[in-house]
N, C-alpha and C. Protein backbone atom coordinates (compact mmCIF):
# COMPACT_ATOMS: atom_id res chain seq x y z
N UNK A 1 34.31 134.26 -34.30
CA UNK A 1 34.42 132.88 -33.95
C UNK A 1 35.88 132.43 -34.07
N UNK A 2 36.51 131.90 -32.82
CA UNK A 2 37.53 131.03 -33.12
C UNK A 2 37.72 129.71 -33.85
N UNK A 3 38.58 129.53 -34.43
CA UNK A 3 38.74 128.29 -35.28
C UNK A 3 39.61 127.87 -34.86
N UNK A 4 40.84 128.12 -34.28
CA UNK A 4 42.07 127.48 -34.14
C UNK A 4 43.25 127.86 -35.20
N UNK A 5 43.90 127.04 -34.92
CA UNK A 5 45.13 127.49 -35.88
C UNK A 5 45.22 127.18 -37.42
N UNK A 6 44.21 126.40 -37.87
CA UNK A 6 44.02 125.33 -38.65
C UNK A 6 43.77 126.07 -40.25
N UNK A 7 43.10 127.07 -39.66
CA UNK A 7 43.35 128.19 -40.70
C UNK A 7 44.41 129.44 -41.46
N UNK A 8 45.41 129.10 -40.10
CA UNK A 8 46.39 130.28 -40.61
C UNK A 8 47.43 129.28 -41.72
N UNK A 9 47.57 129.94 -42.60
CA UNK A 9 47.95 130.16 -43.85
C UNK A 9 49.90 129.63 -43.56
N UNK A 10 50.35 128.46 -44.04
CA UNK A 10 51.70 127.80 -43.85
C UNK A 10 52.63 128.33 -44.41
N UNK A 11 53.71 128.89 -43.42
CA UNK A 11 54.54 129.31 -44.11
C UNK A 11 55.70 128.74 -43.69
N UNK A 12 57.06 128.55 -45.34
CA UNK A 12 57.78 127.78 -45.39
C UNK A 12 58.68 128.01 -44.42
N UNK A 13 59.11 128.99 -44.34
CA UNK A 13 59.99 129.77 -43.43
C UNK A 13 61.16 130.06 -44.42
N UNK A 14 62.45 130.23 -44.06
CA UNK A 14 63.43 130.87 -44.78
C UNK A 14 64.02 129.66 -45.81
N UNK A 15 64.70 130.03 -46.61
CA UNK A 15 64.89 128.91 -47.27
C UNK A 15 66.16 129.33 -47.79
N UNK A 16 67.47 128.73 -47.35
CA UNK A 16 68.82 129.35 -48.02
C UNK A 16 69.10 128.49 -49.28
N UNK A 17 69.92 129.84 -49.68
CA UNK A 17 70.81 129.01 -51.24
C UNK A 17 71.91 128.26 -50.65
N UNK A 18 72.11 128.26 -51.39
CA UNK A 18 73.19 126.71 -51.16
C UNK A 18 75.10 127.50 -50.86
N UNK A 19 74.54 128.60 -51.46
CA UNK A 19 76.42 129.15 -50.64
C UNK A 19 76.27 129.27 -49.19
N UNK A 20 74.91 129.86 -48.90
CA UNK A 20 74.87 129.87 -47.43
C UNK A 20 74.54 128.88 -46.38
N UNK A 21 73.84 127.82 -47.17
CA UNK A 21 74.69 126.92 -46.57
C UNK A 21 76.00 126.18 -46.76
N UNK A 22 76.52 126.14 -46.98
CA UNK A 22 78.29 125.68 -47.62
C UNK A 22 78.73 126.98 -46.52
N UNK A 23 78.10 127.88 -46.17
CA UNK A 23 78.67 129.23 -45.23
C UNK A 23 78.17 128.48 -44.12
N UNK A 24 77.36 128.04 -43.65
CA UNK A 24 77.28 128.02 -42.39
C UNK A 24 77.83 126.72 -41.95
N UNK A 25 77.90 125.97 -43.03
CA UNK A 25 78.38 124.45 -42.66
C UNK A 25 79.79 124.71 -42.13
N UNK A 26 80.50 125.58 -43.49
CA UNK A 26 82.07 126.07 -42.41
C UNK A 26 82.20 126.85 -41.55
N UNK A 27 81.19 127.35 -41.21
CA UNK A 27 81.00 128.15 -39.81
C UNK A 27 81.08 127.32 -38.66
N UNK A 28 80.03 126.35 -38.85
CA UNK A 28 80.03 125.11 -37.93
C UNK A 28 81.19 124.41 -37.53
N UNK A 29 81.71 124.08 -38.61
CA UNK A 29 83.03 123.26 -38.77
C UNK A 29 84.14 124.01 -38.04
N UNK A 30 84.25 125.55 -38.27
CA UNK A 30 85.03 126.12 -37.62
C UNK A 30 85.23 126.31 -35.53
N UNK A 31 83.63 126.35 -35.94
CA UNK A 31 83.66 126.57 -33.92
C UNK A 31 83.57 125.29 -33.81
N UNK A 32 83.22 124.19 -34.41
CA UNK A 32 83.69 123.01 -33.46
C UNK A 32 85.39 122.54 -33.64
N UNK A 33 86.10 123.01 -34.35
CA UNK A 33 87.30 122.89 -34.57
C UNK A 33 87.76 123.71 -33.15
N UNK A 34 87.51 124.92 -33.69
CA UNK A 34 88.08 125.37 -32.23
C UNK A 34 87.57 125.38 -30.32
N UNK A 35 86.59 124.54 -30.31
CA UNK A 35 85.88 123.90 -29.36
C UNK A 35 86.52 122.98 -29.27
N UNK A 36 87.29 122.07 -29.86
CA UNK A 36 87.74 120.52 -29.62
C UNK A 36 89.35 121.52 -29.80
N UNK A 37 89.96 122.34 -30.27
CA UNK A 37 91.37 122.65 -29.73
C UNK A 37 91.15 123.25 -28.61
N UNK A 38 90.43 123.99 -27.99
CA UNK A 38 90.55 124.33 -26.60
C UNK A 38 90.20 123.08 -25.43
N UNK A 39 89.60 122.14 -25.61
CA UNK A 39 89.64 121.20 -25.07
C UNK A 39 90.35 120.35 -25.15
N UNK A 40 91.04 120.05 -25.85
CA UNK A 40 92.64 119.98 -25.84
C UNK A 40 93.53 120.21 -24.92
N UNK A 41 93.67 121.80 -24.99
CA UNK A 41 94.52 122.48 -24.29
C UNK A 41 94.28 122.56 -22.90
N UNK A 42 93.25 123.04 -22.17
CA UNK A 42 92.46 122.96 -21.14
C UNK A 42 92.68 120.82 -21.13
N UNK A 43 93.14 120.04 -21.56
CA UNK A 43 93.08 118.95 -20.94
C UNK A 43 94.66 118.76 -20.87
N UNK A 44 95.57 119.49 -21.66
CA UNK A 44 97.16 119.35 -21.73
C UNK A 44 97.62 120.03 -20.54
N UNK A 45 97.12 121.04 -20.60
CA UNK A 45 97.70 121.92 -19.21
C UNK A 45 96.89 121.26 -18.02
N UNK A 46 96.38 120.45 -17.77
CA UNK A 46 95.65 119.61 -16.24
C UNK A 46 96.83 118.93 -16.73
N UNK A 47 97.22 117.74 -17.40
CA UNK A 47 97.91 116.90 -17.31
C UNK A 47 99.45 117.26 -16.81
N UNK A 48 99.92 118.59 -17.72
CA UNK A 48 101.06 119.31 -17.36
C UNK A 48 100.86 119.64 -15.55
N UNK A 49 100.17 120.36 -15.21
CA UNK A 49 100.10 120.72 -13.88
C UNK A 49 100.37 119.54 -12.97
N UNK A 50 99.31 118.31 -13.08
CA UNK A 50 99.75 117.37 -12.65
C UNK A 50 98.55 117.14 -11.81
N UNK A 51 98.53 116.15 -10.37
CA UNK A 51 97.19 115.74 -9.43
C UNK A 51 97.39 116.98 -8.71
N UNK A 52 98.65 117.71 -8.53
CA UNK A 52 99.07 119.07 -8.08
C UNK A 52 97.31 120.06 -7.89
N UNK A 53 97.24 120.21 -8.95
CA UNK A 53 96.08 121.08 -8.82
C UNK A 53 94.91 121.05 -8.01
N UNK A 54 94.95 119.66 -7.60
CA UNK A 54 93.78 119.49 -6.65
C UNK A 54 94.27 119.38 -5.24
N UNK A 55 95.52 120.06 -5.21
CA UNK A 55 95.61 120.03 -3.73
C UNK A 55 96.47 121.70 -3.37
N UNK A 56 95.44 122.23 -2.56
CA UNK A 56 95.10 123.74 -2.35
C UNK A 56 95.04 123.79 -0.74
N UNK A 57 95.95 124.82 -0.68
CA UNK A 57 95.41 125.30 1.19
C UNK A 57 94.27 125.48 1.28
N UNK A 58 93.26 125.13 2.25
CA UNK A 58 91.91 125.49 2.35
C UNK A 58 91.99 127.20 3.52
């Protein structure tokens, strides 16, 4: 007989200590650091190039 799910047995799932998170928090911190300096750069070099860039021999 089916019952549904109602019976399977809850599990917490993983549960970190607290260095790993303090690890992943500066993990985080790190790729969005370097996500917001490349967007940066990628917005310095459009500005450097100039409206230039959008005009291309077809």
């Amino acid at each position: 007989m089916i019952t549904g799910m109602a019976d399977k047995p809850e599990i917490d799932g993983i549960v970190l200590t607290e260095a790993q998170k303090k690890s992943r928090r500066q993990r985080s911190i790190a790729i969005a650091l370097a996500l917001g300096v490349l967007v940066v750069l990628f917005f310095a070099v459009t500005m450097v190039k100039g409206p230039a860039v959008l005009v291309r021999p077809m």
